[in-house]
Protein backbone atom coordinates (compact mmCIF):
# COMPACT_ATOMS: atom_id res chain seq x y z
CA UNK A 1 0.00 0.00 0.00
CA UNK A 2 2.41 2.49 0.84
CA UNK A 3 4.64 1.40 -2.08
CA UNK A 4 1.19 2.04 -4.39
CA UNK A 5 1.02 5.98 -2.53
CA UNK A 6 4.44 6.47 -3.73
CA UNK A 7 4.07 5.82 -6.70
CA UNK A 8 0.56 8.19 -7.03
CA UNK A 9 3.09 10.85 -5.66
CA UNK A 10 5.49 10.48 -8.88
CA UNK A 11 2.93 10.61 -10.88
CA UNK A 12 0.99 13.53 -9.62
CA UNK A 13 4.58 15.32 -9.39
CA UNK A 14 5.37 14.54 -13.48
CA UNK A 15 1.59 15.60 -14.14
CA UNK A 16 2.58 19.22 -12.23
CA UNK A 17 5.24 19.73 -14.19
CA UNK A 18 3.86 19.35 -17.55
CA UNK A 19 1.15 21.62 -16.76
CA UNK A 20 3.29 24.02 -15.85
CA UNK A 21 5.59 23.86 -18.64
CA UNK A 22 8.37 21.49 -17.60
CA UNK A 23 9.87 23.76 -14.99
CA UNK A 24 11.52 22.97 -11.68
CA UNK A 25 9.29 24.52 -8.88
CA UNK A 26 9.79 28.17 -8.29
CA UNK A 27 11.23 28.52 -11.70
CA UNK A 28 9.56 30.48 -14.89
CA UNK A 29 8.70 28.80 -18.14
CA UNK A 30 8.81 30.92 -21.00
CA UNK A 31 7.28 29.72 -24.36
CA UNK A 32 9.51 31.29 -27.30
CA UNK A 33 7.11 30.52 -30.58
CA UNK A 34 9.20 31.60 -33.76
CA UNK A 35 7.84 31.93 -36.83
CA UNK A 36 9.80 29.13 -38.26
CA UNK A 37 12.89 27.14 -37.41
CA UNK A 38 14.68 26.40 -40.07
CA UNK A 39 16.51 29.84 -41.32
CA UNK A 40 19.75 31.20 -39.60
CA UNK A 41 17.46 34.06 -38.31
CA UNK A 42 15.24 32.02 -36.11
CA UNK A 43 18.64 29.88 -35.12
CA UNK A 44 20.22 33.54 -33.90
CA UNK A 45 16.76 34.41 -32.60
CA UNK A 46 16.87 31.12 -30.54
CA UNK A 47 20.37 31.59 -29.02
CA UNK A 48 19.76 34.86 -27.69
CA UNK A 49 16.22 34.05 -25.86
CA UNK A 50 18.10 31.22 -24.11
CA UNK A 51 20.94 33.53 -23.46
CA UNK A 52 18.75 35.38 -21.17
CA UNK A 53 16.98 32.36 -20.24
CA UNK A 54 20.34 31.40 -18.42
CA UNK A 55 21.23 34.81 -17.24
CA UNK A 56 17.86 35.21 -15.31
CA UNK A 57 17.13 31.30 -14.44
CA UNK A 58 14.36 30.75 -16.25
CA UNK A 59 13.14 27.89 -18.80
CA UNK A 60 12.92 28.64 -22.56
CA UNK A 61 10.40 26.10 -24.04
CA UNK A 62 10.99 26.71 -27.92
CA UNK A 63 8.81 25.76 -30.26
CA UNK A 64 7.26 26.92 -33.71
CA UNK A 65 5.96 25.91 -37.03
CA UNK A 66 8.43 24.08 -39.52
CA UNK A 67 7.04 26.25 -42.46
CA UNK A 68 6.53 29.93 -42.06
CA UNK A 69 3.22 29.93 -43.82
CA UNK A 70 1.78 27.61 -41.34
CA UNK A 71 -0.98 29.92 -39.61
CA UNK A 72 -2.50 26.98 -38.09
CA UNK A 73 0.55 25.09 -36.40
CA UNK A 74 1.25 28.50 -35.09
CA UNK A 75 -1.88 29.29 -33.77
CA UNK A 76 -2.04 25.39 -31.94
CA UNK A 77 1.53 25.95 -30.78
CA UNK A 78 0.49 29.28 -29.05
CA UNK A 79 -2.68 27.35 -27.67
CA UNK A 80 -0.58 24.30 -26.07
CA UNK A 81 1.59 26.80 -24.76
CA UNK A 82 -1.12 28.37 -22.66
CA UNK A 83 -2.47 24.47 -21.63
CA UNK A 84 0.62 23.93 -20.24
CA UNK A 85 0.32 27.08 -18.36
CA UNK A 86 3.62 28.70 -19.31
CA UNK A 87 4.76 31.61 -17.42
CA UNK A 88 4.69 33.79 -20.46
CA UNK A 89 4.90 33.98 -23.91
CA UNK A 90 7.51 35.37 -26.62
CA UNK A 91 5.90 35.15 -29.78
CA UNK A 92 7.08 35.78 -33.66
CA UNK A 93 3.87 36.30 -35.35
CA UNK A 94 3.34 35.00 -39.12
CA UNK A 95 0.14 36.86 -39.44
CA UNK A 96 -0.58 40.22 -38.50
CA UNK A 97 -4.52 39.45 -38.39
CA UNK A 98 -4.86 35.44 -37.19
CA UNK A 99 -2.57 35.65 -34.48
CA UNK A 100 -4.75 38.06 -32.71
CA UNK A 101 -7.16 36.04 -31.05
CA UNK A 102 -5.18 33.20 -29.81
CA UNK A 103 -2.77 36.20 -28.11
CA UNK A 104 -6.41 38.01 -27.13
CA UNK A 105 -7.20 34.69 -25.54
CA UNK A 106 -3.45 33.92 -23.42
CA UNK A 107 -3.34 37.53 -22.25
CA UNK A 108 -7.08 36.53 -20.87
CA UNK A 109 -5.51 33.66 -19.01
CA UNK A 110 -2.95 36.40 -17.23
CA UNK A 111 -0.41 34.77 -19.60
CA UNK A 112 1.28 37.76 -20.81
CA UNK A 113 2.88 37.68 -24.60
CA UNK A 114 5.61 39.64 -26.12
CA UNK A 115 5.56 39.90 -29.83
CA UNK A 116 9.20 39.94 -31.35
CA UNK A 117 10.63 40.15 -35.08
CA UNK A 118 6.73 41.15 -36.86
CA UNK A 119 4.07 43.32 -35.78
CA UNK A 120 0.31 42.28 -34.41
CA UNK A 121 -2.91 44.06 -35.35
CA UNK A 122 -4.63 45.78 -31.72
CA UNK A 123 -2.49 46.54 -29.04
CA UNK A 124 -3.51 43.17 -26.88
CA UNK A 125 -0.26 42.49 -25.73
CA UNK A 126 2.71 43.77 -23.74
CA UNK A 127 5.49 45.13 -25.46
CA UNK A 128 6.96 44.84 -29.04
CA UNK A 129 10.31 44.00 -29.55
CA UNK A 130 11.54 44.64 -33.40
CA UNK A 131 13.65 45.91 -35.96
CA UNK A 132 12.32 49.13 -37.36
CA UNK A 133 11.40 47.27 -40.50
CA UNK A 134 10.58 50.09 -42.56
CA UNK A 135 14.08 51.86 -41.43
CA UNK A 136 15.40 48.91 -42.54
CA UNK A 137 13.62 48.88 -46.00
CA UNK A 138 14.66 52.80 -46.65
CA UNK A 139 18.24 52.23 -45.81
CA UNK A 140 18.27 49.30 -48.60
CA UNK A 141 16.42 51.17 -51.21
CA UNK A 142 18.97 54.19 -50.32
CA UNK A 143 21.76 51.75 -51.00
CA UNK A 144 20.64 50.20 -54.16
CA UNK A 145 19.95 53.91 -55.08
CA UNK A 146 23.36 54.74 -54.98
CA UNK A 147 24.93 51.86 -56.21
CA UNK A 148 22.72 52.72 -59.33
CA UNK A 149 23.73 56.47 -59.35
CA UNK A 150 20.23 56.81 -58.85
CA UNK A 151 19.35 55.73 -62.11
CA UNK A 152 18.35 52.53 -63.82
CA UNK A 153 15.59 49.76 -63.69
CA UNK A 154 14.87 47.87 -60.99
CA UNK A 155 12.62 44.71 -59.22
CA UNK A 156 11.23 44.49 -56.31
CA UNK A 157 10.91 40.78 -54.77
CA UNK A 158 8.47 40.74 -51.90
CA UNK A 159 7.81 38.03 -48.95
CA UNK A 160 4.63 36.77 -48.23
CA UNK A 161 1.12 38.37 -47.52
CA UNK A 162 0.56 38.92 -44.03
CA UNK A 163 3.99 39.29 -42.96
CA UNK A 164 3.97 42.88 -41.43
CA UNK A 165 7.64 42.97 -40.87
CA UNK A 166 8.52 42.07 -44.24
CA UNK A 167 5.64 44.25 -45.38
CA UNK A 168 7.06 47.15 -43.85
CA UNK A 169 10.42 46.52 -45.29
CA UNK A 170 9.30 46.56 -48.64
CA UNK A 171 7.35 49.94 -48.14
CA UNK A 172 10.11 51.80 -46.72
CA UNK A 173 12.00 50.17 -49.42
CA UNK A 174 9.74 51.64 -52.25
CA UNK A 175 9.68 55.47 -50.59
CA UNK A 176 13.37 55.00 -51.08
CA UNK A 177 13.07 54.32 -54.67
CA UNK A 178 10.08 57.33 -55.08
CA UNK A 179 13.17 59.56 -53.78
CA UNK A 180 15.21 58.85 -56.76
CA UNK A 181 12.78 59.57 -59.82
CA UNK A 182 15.51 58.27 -61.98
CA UNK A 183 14.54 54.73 -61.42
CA UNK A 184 11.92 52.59 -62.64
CA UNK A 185 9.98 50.00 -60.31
CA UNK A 186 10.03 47.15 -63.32
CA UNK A 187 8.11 44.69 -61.02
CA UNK A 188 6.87 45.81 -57.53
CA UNK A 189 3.96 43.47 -56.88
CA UNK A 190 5.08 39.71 -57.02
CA UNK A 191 5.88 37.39 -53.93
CA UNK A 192 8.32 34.61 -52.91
CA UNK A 193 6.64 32.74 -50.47
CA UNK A 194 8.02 31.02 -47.29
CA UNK A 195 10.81 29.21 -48.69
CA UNK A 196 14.19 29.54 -51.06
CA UNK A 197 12.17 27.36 -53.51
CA UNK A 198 8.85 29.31 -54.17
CA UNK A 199 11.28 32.53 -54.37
CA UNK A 200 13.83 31.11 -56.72
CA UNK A 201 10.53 29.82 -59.14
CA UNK A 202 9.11 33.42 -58.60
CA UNK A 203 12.28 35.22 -59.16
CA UNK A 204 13.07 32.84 -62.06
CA UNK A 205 9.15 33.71 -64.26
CA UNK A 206 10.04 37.59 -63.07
CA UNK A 207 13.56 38.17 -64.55
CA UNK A 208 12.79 35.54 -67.95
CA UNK A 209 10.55 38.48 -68.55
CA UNK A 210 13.71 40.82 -68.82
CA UNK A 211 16.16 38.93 -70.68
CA UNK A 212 17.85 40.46 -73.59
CA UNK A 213 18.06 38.45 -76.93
CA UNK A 214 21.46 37.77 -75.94
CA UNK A 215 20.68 36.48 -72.76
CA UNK A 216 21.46 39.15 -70.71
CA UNK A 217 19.28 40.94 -68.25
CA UNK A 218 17.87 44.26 -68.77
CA UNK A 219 17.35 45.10 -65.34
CA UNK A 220 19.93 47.29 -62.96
CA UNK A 221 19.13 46.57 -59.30
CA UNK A 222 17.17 44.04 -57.30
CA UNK A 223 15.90 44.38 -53.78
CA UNK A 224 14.46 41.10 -51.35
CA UNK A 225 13.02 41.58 -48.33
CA UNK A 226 14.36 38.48 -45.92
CA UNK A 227 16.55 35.74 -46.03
CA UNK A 228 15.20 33.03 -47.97
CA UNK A 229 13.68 35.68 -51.42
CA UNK A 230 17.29 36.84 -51.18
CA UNK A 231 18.94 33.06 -51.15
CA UNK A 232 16.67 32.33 -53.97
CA UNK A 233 16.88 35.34 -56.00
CA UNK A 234 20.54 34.73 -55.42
CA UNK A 235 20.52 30.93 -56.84
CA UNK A 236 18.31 32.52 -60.24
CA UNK A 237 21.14 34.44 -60.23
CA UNK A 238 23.74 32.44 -60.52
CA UNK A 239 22.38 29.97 -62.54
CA UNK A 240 21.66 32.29 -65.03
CA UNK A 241 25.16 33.58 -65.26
CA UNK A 242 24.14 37.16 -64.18
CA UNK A 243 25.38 37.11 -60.39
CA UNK A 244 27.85 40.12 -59.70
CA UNK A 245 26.48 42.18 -63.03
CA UNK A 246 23.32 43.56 -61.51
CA UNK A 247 23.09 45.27 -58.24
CA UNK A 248 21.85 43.27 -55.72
CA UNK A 249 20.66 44.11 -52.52
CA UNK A 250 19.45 41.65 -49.62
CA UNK A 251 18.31 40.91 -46.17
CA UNK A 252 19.47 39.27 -43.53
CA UNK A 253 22.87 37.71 -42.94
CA UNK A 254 22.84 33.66 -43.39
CA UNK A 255 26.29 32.06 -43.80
CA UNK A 256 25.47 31.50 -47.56
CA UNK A 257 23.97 35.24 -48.02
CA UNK A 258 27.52 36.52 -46.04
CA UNK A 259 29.38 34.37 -48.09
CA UNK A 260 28.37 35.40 -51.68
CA UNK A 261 28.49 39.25 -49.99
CA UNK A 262 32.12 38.33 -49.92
CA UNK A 263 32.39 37.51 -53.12
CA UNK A 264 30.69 40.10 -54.48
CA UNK A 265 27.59 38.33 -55.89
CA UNK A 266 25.76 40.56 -53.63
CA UNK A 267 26.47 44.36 -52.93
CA UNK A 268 25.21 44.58 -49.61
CA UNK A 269 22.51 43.32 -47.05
CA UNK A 270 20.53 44.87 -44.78
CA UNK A 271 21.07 43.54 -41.36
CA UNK A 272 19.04 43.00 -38.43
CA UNK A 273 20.21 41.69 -34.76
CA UNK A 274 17.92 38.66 -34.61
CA UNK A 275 20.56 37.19 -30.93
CA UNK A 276 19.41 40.63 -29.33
CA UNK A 277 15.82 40.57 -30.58
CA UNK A 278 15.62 37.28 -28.93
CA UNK A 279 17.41 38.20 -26.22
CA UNK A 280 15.59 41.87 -25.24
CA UNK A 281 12.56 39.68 -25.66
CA UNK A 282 12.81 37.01 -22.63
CA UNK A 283 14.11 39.81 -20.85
CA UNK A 284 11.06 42.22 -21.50
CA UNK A 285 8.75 39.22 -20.51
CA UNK A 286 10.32 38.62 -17.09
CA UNK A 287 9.90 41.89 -16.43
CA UNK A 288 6.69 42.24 -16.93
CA UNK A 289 6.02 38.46 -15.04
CA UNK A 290 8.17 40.68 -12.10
CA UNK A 291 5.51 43.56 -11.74
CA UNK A 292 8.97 45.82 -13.63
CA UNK A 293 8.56 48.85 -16.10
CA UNK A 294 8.52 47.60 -19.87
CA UNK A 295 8.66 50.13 -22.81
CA UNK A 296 6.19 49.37 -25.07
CA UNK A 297 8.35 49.40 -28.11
CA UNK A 298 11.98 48.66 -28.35
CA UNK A 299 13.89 48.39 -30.79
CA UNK A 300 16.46 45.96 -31.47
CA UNK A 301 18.65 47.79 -34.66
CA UNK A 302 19.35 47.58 -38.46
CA UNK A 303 22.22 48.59 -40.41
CA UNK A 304 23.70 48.03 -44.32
CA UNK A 305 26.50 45.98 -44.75
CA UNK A 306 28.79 45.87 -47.71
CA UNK A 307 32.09 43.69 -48.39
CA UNK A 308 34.28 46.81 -47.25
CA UNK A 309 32.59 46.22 -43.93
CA UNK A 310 33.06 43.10 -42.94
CA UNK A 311 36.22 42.76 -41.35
CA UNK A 312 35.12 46.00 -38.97
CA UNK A 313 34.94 44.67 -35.22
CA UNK A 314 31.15 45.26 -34.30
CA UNK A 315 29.69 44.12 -38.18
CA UNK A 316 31.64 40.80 -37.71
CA UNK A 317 29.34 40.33 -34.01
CA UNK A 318 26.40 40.71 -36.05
CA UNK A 319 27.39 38.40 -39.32
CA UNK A 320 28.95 35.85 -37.03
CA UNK A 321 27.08 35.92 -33.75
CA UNK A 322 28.44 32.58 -31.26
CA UNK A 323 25.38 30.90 -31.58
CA UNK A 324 26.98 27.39 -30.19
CA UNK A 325 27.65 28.91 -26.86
CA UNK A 326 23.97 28.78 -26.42
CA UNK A 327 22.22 26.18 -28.91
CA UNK A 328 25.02 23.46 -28.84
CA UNK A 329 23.56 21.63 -25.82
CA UNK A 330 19.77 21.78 -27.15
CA UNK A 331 20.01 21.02 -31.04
């Protein structure tokens, strides 16, 4: 009998701790839901929330979607989250519009969420912690701009509907271009989709419209607004035998995307700081968990990159960040 109480003890204790998220008693658990995992970004993104998950002892419970169109696995990962009754919640929102409600419905639960990376529709959450995407977009229209002498004909790649950080890139990326009424916007209106595949088809039918009879393109510049439109693009590119003789200007900083930089295949990205995004947002929801101060918006920085800056101190932090100091134990 007492053997049989004993046991009822372990199990109640193992049923605790998965309602509570896995943590040790006394400890927080803080669901970090990315948009996707498989891009460098979300790996940086990852390194930096359990960065501050060891600096503050707290558990980081990641988990998101394998595909970054996948509203719905988002939306059920956000719901388990809140069944398991998780301290708080650090979310990367796909959708501007269907995340709302399952947020709407954790903050109900007193589970508070911190959006990182994209923006939310409503204001039903604590604190947004972001690049200024549309900063971001001007300063790589700006560049293109001058690497074009502000002249010349150019194509716009875009992301994926719903995407308001992306969105907001390629806006502030198009005022850039109305600044400079020397270019022509060729193509403006065309997206890439969630992966390096959909964007190298799309970028493929969009530049076989501008090939010379001699095989040659007859466009300038190019501008993508993330990681895997600019991989693709990239790939189109290069198979094509036009890498390095049209200016080409990308986002976000991937070893393959830094690595063609280098070589010239592409004049310059526009880089975020996806560790400190990551970072700033475990630490913004522990604060708030503590009863602390949290600014509403902060933001996390952008710059432009080109090969003369690489070697420079604080650029090679950013393309180069020491990711397995913090992911190599939980890969």
């Amino acid at each position: 009998m007492k053997r049989s109480w004993i046991l009822i003890a372990i199990v109640s204790a193992i049923v605790a701790a998965a309602c509570s998220g896995g943590s040790a008693p006394g400890r927080l658990s803080i669901a970090v839901i990315p948009k996707g995992t498989s891009h460098a970004f979300w790996q940086s993104i990852h390194a930096g929330a359990r960065k501050a998950g060891s600096e503050l002892n707290v558990d980081i419970a990641w988990r998101g979607p394998l595909r970054e169109d996948d509203r719905d696995a988002q939306v059920a990962e956000i719901e388990n989250a809140v069944g398991r009754g998780v301290s708080g919640i650090v979310l990367a929102p796909l959708d501007d519009a269907a995340m709302v409600a399952p947020v709407s419905a954790a903050m109900r639960q007193r589970i508070p969420v911190v959006i990182i990376d994209s923006g939310l529709k409503g204001d039903d959450y604590v604190s947004f912690v972001a690049t200024d995407n549309e900063a971001g977009g001007r300063l790589g229209g700006e560049k293109l701009a001058a690497l074009l002498g502000g002249r010349g004909r150019v194509i716009l790649l875009r992301y994926a509907e719903g995407s308001d950080s992306t969105t907001k890139r390629e806006e502030g990326f198009l005022s850039a271009m109305r600044a400079n009424p020397g270019i022509e916007i060729v193509s403006s209106n065309q997206y890439a989709g969630a992966d390096v595949e959909g964007a190298y088809k799309k970028g493929e039918a969009i530049l076989s419209q501008h090939k010379r009879a001699d095989g040659s393109l007859a466009i300038d510049g190019i501008f993508c607004a993330n990681e895997s439109s600019t991989f693709g693009m990239l790939r189109v590119l290069q198979d094509n035998g036009w890498a390095g003789k049209v200016k080409f200007v990308g986002f976000d900083a991937s070893d393959n995307l830094v690595k063609s930089l280098g070589q010239g295949l592409i004049d310059a990205l526009v880089v975020q700081d996806p560790m400190n995004m990551g970072y700033l947002g475990v630490k913004t929801i522990v604060a708030q968990i503590k009863g602390e101060r949290v600014e509403r918006r902060i933001d996390t920085g952008v710059r432009v990159v080109s090969r003369a800056d690489m070697e420079t101190p604080e650029v090679k932090e950013l393309l180069k960040p020491d990711l397995d100091r913090w992911l190599k134990n939980n890969r």
